[in-house]
C-alpha atoms as a PDB file:
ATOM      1  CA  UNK A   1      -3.255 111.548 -67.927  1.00  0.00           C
ATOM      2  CA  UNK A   2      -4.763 108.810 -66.493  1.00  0.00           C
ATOM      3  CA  UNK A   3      -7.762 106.655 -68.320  1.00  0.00           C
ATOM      4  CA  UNK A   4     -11.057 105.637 -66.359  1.00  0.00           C
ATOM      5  CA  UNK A   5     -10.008 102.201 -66.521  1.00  0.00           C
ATOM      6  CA  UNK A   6      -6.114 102.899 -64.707  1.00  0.00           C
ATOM      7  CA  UNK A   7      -8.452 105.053 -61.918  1.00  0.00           C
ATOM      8  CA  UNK A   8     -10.914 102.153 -61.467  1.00  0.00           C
ATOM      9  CA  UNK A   9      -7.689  99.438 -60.998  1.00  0.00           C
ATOM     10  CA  UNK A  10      -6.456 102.004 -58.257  1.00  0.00           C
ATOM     11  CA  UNK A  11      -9.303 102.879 -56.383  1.00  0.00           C
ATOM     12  CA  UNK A  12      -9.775  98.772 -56.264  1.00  0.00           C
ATOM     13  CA  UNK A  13      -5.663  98.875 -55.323  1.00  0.00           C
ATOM     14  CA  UNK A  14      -6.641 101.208 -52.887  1.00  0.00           C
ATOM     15  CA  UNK A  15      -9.035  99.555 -50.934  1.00  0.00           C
ATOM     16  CA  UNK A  16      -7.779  96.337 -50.861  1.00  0.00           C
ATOM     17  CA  UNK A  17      -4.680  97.471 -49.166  1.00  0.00           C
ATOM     18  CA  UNK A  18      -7.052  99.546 -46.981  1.00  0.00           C
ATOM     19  CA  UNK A  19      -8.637  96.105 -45.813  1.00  0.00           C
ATOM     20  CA  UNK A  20      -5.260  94.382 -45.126  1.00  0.00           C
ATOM     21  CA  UNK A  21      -4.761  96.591 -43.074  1.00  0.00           C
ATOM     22  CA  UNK A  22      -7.322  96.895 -41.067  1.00  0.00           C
ATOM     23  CA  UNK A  23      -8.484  93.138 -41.237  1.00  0.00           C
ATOM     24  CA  UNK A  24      -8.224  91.111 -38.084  1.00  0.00           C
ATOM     25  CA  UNK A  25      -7.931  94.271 -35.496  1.00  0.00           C
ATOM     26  CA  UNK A  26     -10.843  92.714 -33.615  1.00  0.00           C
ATOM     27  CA  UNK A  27     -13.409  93.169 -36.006  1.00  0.00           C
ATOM     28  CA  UNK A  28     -13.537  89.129 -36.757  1.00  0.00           C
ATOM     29  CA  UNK A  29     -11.798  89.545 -40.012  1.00  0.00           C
ATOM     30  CA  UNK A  30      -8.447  87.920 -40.709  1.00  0.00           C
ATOM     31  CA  UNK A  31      -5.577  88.760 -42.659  1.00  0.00           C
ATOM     32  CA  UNK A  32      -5.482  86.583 -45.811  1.00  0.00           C
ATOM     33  CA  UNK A  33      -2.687  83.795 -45.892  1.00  0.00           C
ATOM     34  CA  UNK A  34      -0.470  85.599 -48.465  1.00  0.00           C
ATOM     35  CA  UNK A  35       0.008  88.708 -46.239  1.00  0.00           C
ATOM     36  CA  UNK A  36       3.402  88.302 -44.866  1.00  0.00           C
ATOM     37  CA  UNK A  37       3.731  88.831 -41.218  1.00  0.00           C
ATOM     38  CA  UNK A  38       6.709  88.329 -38.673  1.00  0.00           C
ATOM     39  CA  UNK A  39       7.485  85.237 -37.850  1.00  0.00           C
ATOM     40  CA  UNK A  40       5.416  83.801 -34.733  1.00  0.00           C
ATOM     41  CA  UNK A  41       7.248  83.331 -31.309  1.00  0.00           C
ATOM     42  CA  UNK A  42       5.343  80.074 -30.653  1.00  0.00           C
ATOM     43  CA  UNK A  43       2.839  77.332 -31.419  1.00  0.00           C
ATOM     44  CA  UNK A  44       0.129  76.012 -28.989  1.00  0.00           C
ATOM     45  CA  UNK A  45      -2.173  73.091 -29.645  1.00  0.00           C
ATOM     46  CA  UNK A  46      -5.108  73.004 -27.565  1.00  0.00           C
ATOM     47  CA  UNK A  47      -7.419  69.974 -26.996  1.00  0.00           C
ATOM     48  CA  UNK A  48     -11.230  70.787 -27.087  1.00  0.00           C
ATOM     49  CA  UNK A  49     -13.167  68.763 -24.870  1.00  0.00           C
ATOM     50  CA  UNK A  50     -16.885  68.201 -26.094  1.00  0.00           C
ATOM     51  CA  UNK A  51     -16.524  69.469 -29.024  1.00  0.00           C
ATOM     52  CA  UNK A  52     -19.571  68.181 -31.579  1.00  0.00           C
ATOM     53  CA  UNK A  53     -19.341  69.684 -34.298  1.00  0.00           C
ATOM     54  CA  UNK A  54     -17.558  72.628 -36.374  1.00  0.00           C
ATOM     55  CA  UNK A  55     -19.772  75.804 -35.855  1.00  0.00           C
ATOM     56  CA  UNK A  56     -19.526  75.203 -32.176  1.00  0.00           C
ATOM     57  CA  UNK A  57     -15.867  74.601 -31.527  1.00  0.00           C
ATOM     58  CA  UNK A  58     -15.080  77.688 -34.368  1.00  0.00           C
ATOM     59  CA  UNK A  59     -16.203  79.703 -31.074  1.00  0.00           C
ATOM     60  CA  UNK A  60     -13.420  78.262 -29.040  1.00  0.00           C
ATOM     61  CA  UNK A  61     -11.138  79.816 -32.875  1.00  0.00           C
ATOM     62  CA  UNK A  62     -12.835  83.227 -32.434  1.00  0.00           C
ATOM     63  CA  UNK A  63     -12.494  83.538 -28.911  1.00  0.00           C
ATOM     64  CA  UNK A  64      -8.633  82.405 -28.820  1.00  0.00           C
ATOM     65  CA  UNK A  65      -7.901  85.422 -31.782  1.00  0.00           C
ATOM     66  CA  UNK A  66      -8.987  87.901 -29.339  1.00  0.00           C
ATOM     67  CA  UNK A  67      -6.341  87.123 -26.427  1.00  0.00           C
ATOM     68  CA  UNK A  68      -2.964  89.170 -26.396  1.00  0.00           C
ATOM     69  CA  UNK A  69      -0.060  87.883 -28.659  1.00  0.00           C
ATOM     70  CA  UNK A  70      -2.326  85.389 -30.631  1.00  0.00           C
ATOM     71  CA  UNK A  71      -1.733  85.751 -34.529  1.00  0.00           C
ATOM     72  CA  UNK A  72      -4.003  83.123 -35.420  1.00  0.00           C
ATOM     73  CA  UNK A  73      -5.933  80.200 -34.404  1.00  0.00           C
ATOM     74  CA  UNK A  74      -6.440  77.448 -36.646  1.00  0.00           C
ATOM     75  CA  UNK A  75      -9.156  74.655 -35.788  1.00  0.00           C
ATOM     76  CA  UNK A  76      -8.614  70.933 -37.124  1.00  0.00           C
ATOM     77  CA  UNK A  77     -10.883  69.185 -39.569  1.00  0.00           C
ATOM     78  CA  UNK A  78     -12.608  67.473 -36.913  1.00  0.00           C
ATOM     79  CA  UNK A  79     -12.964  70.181 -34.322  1.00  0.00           C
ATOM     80  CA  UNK A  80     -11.318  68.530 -31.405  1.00  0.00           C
ATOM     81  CA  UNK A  81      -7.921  70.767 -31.439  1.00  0.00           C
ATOM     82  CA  UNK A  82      -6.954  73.818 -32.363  1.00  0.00           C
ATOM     83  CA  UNK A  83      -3.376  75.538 -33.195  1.00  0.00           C
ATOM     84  CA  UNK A  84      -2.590  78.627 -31.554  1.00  0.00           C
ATOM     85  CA  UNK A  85       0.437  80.722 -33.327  1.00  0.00           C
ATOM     86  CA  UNK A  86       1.490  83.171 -30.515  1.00  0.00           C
ATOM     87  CA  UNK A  87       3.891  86.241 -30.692  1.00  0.00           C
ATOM     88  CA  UNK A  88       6.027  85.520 -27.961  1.00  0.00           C
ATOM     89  CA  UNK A  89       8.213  83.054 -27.232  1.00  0.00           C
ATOM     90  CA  UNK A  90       7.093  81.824 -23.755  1.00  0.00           C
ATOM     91  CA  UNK A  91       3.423  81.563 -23.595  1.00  0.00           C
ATOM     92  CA  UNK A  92       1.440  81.914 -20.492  1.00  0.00           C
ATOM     93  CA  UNK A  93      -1.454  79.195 -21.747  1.00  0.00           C
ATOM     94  CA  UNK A  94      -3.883  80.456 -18.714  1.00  0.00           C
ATOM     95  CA  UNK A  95      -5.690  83.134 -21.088  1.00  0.00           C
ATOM     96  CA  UNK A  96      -6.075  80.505 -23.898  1.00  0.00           C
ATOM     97  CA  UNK A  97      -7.720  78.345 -21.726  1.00  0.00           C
ATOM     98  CA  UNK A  98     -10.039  80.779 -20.493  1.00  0.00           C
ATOM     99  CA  UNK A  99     -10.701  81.596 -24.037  1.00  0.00           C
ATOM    100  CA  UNK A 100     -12.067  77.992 -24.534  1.00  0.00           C
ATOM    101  CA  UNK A 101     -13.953  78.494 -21.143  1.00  0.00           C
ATOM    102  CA  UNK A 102     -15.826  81.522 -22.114  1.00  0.00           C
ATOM    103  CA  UNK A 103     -16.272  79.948 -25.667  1.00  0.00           C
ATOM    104  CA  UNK A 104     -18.175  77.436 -23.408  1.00  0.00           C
ATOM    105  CA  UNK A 105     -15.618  74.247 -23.624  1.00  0.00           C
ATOM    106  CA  UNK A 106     -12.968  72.831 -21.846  1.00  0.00           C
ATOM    107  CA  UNK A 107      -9.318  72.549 -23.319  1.00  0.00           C
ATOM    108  CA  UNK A 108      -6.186  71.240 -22.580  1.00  0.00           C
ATOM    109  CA  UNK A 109      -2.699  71.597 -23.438  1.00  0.00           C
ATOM    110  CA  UNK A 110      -2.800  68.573 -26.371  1.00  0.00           C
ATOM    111  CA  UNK A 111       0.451  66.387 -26.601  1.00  0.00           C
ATOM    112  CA  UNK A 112       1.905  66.243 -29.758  1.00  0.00           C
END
């Protein structure tokens, strides 16, 4: 027989799995670091061009998690670039860059 307290740790069990899984399916959420996922076909780091501060360029990081094959996007300390981990191996950068665009910024391909 269970006790209240073993029902309480599984319900909590319960849901947090419950918000794994669901987390980051365009709802805005994303899947904590220490979920572990396949590993990414690619990396992509953007330049963003007139950038001034944080709040604004995290736009260019929400729009670029909505595109097709992006696992995450990852903005820099100072806002100006952005890493894109990708799914496939052979990115077509076109819908990343209209990401930035409809984030309202311009972005390049950065060198590394």
């Amino acid at each position: 027989m269970l006790r209240p307290r073993s029902l309480v740790a599984l319900a909590v069990a319960l849901v947090a799995v419950s918000w794994v899984l669901i987390a980051g399916r365009g709802t805005g959420w994303r899947v904590p670091s220490w979920v572990g996922r396949a590993a990414p076909g690619s990396v992509v780091t953007l330049a963003i061009h007139g950038s001034r501060c944080l709040p604004c360029a995290a736009k260019v990081e929400r729009e670029l998690r909505l595109v097709p094959h992006v696992l995450d996007a990852q903005l820099d300390s100072t806002g100006t670039r952005v890493e894109v981990r990708l799914s496939v191996a052979h990115p077509d950068v076109g819908p990343l860059l209209e990401a930035a665009a409809r984030a309202g910024y311009q972005a390049s391909v950065a060198r590394p």
